[in-house]
Protein backbone atom coordinates (compact mmCIF):
# COMPACT_ATOMS: atom_id res chain seq x y z
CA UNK A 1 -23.40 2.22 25.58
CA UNK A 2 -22.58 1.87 21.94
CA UNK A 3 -21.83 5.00 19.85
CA UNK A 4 -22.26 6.12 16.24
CA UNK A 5 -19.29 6.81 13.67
CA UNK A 6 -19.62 8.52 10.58
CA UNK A 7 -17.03 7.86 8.54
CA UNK A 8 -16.35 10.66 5.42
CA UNK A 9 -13.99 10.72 2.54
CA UNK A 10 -13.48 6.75 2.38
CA UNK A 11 -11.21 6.29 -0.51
CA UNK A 12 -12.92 4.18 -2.93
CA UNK A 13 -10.68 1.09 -3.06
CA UNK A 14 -10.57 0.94 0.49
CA UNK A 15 -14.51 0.38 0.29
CA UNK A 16 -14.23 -2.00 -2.05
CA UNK A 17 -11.82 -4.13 0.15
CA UNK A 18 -14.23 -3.70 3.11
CA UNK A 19 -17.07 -4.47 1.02
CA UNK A 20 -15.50 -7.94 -0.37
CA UNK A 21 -14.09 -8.65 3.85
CA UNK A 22 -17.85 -8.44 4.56
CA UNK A 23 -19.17 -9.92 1.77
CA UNK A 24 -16.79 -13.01 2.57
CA UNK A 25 -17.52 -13.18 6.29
CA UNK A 26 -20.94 -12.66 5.89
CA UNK A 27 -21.03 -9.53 7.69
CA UNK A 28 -22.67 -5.73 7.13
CA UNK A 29 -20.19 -3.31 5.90
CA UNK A 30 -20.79 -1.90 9.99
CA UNK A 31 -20.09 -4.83 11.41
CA UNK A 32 -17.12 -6.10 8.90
CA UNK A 33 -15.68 -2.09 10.12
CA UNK A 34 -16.17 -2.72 14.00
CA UNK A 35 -14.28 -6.12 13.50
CA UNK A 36 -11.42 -4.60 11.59
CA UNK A 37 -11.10 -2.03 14.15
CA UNK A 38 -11.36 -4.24 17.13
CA UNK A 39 -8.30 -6.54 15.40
CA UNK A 40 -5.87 -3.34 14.90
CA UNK A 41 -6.87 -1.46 18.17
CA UNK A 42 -7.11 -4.27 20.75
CA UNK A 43 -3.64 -5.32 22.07
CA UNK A 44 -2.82 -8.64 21.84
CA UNK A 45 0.12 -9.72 24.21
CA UNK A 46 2.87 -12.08 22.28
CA UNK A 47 4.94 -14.50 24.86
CA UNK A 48 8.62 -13.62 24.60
CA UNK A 49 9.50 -16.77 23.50
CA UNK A 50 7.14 -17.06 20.94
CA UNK A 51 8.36 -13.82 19.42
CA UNK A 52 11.69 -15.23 20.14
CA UNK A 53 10.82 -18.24 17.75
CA UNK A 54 9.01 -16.07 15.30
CA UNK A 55 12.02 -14.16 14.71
CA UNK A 56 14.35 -17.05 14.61
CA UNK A 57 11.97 -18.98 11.64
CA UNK A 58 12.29 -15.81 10.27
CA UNK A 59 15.94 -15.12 9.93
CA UNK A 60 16.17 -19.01 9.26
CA UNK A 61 13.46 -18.32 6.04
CA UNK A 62 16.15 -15.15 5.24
CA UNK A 63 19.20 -17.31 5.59
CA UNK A 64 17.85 -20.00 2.79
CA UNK A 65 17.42 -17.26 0.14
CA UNK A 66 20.03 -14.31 -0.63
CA UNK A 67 20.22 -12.99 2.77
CA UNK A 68 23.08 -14.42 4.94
CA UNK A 69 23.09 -13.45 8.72
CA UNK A 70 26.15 -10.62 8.49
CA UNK A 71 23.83 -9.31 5.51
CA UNK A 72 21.04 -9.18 7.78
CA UNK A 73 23.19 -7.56 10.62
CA UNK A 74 24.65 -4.97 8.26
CA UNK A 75 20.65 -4.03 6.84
CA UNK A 76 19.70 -3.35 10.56
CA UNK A 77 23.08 -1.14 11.27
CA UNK A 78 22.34 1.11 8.44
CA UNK A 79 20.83 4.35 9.20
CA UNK A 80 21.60 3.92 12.96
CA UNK A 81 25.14 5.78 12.64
């Protein structure tokens, strides 16, 4: 059975993002909400490999700019002594 939310306090520009989402998928501000909520609350399971290959295009992407691969490695080392 479907429930009712009240939201309070919305910040203002936060409205006005929702409002435009809706406005651009032709939604109600209700129904652009629901959606928005369904995408960050509903897990969505990610193959190993394909996070695998995610990461690698990533650190490849990384690699062709300022960051080189021992910079990278030295990034993720800091804070963990």
């Amino acid at each position: 059975m479907p429930r009712t939310l009240t939201l309070k306090n919305i910040p203002d520009e936060l409205y006005c993002r929702l409002k435009i989402a809706a406005e651009m998928h032709r939604r109600s501000l209700n129904s652009e909400a629901i959606v928005c909520l369904e995408n960050v609350l509903t897990p969505t399971r990610i193959a190993a490999s394909e996070r695998l290959a995610r990461a690698r295009q990533l650190r490849a992407e990384l690699s062709a700019g300022q960051f080189q691969a021992q910079d990278i490695d030295s990034l993720k080392r800091q804070g963990r002594t």
